[in-house]
Protein backbone atom coordinates (compact mmCIF):
# COMPACT_ATOMS: atom_id res chain seq x y z
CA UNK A 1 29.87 77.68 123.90
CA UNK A 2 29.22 75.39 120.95
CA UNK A 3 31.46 75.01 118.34
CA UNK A 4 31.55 73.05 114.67
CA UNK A 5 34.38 71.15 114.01
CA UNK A 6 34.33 72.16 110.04
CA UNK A 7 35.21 75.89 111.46
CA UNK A 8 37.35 74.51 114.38
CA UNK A 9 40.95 74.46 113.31
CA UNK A 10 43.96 73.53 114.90
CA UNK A 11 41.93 71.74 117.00
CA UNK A 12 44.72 69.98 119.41
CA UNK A 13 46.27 73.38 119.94
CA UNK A 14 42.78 74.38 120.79
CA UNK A 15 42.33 71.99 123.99
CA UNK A 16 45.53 72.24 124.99
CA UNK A 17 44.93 76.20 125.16
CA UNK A 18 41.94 75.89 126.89
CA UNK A 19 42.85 73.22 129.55
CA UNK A 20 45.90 75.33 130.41
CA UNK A 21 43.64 78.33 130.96
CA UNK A 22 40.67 76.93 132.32
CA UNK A 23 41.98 73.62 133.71
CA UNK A 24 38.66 71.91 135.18
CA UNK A 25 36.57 74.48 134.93
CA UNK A 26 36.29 74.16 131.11
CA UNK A 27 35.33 71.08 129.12
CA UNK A 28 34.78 69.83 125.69
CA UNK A 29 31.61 67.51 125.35
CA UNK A 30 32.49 65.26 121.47
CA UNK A 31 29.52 63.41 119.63
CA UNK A 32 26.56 66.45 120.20
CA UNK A 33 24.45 67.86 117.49
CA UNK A 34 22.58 71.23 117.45
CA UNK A 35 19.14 70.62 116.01
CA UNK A 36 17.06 74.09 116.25
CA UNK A 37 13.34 75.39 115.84
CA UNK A 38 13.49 78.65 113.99
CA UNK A 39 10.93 81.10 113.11
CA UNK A 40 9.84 85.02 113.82
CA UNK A 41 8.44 84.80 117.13
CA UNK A 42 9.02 81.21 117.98
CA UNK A 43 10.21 82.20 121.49
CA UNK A 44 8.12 84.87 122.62
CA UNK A 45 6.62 82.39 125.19
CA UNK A 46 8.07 78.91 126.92
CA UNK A 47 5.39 77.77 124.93
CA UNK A 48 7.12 76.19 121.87
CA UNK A 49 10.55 75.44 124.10
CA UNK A 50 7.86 72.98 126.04
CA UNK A 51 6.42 71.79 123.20
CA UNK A 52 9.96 70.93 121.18
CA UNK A 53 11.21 70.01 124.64
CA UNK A 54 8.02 66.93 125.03
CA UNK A 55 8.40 66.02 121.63
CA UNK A 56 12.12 65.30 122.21
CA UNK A 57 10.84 63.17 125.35
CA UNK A 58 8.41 61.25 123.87
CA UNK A 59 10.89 60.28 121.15
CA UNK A 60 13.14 59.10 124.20
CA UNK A 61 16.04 61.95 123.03
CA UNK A 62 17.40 63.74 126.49
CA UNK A 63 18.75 66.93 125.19
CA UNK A 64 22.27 67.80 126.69
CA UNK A 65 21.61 71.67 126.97
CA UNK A 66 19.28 74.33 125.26
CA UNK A 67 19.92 77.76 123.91
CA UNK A 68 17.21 80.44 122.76
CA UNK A 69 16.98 83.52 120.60
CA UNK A 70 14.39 85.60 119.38
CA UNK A 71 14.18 83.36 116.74
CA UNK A 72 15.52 80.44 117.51
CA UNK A 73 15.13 77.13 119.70
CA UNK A 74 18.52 74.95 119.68
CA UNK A 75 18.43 71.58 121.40
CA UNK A 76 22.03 69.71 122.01
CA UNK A 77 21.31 66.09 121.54
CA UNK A 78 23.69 63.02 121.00
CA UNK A 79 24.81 62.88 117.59
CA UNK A 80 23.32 59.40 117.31
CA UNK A 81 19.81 61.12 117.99
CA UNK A 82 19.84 63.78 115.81
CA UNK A 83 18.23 62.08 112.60
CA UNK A 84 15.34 60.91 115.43
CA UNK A 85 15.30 64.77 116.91
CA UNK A 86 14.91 66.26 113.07
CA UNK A 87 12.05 64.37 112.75
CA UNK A 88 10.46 64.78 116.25
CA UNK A 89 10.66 68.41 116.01
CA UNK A 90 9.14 68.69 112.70
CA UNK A 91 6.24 66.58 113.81
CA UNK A 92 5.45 68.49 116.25
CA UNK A 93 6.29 72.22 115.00
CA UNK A 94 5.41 71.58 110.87
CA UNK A 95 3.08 68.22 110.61
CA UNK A 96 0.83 69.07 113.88
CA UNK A 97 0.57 72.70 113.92
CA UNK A 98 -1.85 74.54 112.94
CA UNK A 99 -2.25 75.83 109.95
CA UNK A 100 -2.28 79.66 109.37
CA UNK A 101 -5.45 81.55 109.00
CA UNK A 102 -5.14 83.85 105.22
């Protein structure tokens, strides 16, 4: 489950609550971003998930987890890498694909 801290309040109370439920088998990861591909159709295939995935690589960014939807790709990256993800992704999904046919 990922959560924002802007809609996350009471936040203490929060972790307390879930460590007393969950104990170990719960954790809360601080300093990761969501940065996300999104488009009608992006995931019909593993295609673009491979594609956002090597960009990611190349730029030396090792995503923490990945989530899909219909129409949406959503990396978890460091925080400090997110500003370097942004710009990997839209390399490789905006500046490098190809453009659509009228």
């Amino acid at each position: 489950m990922v959560l924002s801290r802007e809609n996350l309040h009471e936040e203490e109370r929060f972790r307390r609550g879930l460590a007393e439920r969950f104990g170990e088998a719960a954790r809360v990861l601080d300093g990761i971003g969501a940065v996300s591909a999104i488009g009608a159709g992006i995931n019909t295939s593993y295609k673009n998930v491979r594609r956002g995935s090597a960009a990611l690589a190349a730029a030396g960014i090792e995503p923490g987890g990945l989530s899909t939807s219909s129409f949406r790709i959503s990396w978890l990256v460091p925080n400090a890498a997110v500003n370097d993800a942004v710009r990997a992704l839209h390399r490789v999904f905006i500046e490098e694909a190809p453009l659509p046919v009228p």
